[in-house]
N, C-alpha and C. Protein backbone atom coordinates (compact mmCIF):
# COMPACT_ATOMS: atom_id res chain seq x y z
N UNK A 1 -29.20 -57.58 -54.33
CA UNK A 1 -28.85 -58.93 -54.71
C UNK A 1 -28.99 -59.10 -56.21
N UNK A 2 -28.46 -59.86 -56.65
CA UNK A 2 -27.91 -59.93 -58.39
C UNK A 2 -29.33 -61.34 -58.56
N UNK A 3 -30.01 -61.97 -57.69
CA UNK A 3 -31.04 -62.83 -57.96
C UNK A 3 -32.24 -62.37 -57.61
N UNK A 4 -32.80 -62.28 -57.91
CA UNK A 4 -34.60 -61.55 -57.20
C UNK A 4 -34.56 -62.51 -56.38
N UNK A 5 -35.54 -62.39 -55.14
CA UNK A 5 -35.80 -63.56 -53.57
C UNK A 5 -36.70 -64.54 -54.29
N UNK A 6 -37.55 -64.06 -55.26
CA UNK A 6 -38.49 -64.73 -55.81
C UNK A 6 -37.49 -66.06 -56.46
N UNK A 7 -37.09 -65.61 -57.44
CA UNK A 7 -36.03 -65.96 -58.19
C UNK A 7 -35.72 -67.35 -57.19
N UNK A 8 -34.67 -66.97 -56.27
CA UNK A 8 -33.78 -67.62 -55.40
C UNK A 8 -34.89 -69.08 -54.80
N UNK A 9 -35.96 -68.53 -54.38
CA UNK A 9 -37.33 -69.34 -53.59
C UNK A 9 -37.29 -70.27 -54.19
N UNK A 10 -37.88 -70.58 -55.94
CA UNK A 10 -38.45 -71.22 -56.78
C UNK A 10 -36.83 -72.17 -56.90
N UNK A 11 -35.49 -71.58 -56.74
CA UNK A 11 -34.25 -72.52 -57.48
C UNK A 11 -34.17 -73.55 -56.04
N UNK A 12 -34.49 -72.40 -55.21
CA UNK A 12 -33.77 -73.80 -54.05
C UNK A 12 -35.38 -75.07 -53.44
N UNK A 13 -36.69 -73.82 -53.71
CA UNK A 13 -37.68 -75.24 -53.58
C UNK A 13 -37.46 -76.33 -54.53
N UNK A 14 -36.94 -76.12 -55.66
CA UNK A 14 -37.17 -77.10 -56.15
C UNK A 14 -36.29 -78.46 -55.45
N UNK A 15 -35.02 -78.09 -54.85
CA UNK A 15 -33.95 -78.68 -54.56
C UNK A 15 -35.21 -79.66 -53.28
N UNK A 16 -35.13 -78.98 -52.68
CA UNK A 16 -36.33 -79.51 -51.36
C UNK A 16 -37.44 -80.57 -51.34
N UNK A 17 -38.32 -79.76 -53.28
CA UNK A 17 -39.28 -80.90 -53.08
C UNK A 17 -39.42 -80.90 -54.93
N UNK A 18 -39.13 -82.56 -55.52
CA UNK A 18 -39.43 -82.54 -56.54
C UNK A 18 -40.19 -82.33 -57.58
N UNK A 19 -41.48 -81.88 -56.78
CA UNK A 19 -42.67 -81.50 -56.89
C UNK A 19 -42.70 -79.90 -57.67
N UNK A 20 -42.10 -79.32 -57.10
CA UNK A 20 -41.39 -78.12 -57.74
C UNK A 20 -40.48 -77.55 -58.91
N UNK A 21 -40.23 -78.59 -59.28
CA UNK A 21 -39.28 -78.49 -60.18
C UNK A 21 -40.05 -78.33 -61.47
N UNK A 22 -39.38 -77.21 -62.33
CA UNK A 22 -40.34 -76.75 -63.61
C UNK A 22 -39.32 -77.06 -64.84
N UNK A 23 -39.57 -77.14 -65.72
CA UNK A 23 -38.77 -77.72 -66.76
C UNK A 23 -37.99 -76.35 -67.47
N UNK A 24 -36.71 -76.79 -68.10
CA UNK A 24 -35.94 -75.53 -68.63
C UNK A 24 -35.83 -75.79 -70.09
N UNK A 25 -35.66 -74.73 -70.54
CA UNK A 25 -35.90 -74.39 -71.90
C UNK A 25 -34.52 -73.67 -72.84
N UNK A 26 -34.27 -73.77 -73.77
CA UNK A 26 -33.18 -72.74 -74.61
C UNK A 26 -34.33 -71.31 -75.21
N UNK A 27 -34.21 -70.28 -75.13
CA UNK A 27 -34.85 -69.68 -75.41
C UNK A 27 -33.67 -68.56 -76.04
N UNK A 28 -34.84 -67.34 -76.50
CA UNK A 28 -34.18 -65.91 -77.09
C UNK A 28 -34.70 -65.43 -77.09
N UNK A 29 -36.22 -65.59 -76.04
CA UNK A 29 -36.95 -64.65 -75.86
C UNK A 29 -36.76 -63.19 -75.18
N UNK A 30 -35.50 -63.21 -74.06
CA UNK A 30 -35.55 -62.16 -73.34
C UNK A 30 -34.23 -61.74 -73.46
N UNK A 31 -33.48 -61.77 -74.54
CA UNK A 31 -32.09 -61.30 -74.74
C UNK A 31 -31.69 -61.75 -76.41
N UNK A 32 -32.51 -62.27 -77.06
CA UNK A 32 -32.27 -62.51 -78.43
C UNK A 32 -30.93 -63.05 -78.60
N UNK A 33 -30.62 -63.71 -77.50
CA UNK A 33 -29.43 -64.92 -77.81
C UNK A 33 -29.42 -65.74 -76.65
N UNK A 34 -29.86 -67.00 -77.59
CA UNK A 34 -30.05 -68.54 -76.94
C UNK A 34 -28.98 -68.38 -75.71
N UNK A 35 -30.37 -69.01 -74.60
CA UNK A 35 -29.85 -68.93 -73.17
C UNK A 35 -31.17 -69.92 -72.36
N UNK A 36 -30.61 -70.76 -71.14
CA UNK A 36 -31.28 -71.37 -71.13
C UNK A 36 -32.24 -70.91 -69.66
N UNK A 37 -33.33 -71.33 -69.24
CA UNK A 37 -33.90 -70.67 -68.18
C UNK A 37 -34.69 -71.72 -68.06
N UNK A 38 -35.51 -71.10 -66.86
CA UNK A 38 -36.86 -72.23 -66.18
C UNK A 38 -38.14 -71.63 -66.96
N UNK A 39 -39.06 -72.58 -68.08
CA UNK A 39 -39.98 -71.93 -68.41
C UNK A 39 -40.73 -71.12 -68.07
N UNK A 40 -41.14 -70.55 -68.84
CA UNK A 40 -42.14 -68.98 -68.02
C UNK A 40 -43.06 -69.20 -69.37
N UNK A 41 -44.07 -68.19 -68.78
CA UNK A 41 -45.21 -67.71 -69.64
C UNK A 41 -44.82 -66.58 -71.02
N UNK A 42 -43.33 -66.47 -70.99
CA UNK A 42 -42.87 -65.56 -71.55
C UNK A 42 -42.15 -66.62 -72.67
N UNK A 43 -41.79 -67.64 -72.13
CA UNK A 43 -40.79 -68.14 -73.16
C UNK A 43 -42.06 -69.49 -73.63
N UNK A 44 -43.34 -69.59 -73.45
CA UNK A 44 -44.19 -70.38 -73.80
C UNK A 44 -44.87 -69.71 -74.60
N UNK A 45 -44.64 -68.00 -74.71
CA UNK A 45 -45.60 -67.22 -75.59
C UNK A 45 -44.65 -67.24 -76.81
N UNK A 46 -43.62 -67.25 -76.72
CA UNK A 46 -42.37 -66.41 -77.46
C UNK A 46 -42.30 -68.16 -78.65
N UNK A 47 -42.10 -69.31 -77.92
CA UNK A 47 -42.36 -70.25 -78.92
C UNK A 47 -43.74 -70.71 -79.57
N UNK A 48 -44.92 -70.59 -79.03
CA UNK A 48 -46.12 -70.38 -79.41
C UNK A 48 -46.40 -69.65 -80.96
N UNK A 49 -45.63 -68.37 -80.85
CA UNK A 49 -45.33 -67.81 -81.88
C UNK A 49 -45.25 -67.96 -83.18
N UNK A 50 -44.43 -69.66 -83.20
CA UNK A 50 -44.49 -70.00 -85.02
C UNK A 50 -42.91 -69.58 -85.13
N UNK A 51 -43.06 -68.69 -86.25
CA UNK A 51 -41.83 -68.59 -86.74
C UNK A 51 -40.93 -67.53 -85.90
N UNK A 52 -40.24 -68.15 -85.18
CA UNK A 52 -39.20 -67.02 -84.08
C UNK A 52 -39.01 -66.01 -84.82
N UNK A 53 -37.74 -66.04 -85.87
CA UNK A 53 -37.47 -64.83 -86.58
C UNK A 53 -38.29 -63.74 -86.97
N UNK A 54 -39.55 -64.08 -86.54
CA UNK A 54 -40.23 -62.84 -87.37
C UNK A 54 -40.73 -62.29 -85.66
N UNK A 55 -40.72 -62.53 -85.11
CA UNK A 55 -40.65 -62.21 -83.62
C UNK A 55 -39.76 -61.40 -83.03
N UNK A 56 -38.59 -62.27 -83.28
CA UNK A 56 -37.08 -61.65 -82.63
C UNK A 56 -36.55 -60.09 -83.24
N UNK A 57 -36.32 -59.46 -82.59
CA UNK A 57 -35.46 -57.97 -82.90
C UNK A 57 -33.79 -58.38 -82.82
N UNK A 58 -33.01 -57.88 -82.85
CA UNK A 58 -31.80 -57.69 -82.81
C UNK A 58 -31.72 -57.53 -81.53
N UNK A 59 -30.63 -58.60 -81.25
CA UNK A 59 -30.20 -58.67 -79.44
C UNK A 59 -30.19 -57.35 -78.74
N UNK A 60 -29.72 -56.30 -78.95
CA UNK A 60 -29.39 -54.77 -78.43
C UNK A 60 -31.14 -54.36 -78.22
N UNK A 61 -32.16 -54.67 -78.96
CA UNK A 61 -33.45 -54.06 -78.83
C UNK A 61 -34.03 -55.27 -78.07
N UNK A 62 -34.19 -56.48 -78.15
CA UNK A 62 -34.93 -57.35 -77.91
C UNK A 62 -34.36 -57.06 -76.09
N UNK A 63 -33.45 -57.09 -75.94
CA UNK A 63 -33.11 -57.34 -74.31
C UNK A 63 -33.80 -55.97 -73.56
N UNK A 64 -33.56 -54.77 -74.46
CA UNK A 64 -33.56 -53.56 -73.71
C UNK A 64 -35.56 -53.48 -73.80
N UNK A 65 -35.78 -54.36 -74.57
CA UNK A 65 -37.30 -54.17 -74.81
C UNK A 65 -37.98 -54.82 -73.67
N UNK A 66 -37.50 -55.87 -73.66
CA UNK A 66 -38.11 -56.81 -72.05
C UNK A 66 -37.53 -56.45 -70.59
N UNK A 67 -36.54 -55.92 -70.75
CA UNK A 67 -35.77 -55.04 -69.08
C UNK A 67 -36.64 -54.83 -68.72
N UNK A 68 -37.93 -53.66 -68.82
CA UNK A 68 -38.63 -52.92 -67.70
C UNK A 68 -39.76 -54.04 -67.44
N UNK A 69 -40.03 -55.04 -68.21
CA UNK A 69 -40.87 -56.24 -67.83
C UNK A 69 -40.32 -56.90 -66.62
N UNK A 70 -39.31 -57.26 -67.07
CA UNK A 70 -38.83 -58.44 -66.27
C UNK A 70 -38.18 -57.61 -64.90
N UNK A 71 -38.10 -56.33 -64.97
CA UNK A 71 -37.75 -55.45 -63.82
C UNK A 71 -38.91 -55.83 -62.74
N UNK A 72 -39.92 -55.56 -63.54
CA UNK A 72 -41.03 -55.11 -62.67
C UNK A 72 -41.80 -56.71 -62.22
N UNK A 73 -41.83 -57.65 -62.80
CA UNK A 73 -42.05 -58.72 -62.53
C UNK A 73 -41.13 -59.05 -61.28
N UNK A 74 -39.99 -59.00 -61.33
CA UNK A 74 -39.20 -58.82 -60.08
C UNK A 74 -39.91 -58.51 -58.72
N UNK A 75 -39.41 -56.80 -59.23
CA UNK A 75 -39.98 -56.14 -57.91
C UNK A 75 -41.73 -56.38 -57.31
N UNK A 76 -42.29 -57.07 -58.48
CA UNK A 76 -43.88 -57.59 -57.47
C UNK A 76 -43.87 -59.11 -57.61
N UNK A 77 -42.55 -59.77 -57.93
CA UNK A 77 -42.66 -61.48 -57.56
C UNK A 77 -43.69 -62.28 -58.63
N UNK A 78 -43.34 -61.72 -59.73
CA UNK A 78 -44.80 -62.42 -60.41
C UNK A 78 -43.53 -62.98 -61.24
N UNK A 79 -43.35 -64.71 -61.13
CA UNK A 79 -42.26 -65.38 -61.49
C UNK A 79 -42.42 -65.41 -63.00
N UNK A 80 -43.76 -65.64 -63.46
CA UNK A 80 -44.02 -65.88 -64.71
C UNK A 80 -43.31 -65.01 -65.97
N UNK A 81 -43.00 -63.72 -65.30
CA UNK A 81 -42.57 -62.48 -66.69
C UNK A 81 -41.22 -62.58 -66.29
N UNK A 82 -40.20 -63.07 -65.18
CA UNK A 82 -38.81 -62.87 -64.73
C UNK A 82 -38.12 -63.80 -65.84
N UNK A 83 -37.04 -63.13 -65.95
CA UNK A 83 -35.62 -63.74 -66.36
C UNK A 83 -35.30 -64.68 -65.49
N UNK A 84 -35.92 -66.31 -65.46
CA UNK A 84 -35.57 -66.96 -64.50
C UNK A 84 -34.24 -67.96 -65.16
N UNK A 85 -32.64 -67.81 -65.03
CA UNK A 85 -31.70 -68.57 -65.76
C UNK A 85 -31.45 -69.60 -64.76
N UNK A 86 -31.41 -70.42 -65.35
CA UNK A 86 -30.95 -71.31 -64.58
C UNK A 86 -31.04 -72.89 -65.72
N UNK A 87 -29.71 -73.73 -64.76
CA UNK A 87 -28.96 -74.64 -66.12
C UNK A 87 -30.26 -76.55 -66.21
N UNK A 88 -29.63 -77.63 -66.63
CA UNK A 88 -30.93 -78.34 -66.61
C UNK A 88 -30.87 -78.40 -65.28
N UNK A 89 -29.93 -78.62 -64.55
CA UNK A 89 -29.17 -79.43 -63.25
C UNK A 89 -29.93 -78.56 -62.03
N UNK A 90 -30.77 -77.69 -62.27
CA UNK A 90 -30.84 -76.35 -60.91
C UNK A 90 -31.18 -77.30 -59.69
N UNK A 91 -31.98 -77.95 -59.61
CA UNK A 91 -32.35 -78.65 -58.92
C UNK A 91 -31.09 -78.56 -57.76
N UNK A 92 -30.44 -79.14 -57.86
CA UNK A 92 -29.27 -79.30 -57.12
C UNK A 92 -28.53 -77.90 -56.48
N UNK A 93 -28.76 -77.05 -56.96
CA UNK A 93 -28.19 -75.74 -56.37
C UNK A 93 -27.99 -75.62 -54.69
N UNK A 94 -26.86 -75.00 -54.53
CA UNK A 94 -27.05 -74.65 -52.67
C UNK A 94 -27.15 -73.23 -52.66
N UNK A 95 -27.34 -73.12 -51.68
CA UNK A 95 -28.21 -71.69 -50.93
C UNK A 95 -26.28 -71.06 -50.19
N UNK A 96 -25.89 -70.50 -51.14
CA UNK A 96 -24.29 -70.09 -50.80
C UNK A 96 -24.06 -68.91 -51.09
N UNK A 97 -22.82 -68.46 -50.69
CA UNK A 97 -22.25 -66.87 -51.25
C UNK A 97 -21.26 -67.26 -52.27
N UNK A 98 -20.88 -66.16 -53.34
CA UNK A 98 -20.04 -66.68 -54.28
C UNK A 98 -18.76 -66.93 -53.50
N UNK A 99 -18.49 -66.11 -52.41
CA UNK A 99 -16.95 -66.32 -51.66
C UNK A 99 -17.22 -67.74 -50.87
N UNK A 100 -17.85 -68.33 -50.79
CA UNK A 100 -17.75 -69.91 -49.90
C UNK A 100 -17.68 -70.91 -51.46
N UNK A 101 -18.28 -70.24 -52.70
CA UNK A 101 -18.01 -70.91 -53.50
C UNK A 101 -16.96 -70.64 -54.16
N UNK A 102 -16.57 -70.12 -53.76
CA UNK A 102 -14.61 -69.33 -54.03
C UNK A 102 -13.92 -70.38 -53.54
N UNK A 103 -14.10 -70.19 -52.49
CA UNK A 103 -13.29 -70.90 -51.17
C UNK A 103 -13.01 -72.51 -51.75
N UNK A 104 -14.27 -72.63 -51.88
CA UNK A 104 -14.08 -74.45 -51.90
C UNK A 104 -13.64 -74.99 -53.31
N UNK A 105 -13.98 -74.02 -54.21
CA UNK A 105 -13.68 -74.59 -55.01
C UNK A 105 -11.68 -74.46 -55.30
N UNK A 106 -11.26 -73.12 -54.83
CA UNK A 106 -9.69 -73.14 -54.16
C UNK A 106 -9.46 -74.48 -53.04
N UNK A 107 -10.13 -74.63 -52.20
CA UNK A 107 -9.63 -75.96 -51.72
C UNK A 107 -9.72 -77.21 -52.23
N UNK A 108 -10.90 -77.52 -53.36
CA UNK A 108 -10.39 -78.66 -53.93
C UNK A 108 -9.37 -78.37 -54.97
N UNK A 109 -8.94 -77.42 -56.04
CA UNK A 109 -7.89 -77.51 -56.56
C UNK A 109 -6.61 -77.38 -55.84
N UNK A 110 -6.34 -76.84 -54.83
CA UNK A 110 -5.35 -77.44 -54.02
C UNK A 110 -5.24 -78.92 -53.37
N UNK A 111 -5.90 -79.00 -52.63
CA UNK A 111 -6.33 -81.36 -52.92
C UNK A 111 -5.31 -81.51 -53.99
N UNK A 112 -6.09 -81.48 -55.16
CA UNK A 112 -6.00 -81.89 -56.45
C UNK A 112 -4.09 -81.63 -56.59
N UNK A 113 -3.80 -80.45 -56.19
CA UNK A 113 -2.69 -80.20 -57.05
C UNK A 113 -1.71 -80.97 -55.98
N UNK A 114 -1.77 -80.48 -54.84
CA UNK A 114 -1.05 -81.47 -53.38
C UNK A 114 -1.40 -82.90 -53.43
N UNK A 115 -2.19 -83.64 -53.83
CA UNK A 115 -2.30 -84.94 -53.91
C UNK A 115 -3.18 -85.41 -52.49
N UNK A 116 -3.46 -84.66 -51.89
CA UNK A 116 -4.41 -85.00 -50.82
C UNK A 116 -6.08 -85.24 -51.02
């Protein structure tokens, strides 16, 4: 799967219970080009920091530098070190396959274009 389960847990509890919901951030901590995600302990260390630039590597090193982190945070569920992306709106997310979100979104532009 292209989302860790962990990952997936934390986008759709939040949908469930508002209680859950963690605040999102613009960061460049884990790819050295602004992208936005659900705070982590990673992107609270990374602005903590002071002056970014003297932090940041060049996108090609900075991403390949945090991969085996955020790999392994993965594979043992420890949400705090993951690449968690996600937009302000996650909250709202459904629990879908990209082909049902294929689908529908082909059936409303047909609506749209048929006038129905």
């Amino acid at each position: 799967k292209l989302v860790p389960e962990a990952h997936r847990k934390l986008l759709l509890e939040a949908k469930n219970d508002i209680n859950n919901l963690r605040p999102t951030v613009l960061t460049r901590a884990y790819t050295g080009k602004p992208a936005r995600g659900i705070q982590t302990a990673i992107t609270d260390h990374f602005r903590a920091s002071g002056n970014k630039e003297k932090v940041l590597l060049p996108w090609q090193i900075q991403s390949q530098l945090v991969l085996p982190l955020c790999k392994f945070a993965a594979e043992t569920k420890q949400i705090d070190f993951m690449q968690l992306w996600a937009g302000q709106n996650y909250a709202r997310c459904e629990n879908q396959s990209a082909t049902a979100i294929v689908n529908q979104t082909i059936e409303q532009a047909c609506k749209i274009l048929t006038g129905n």
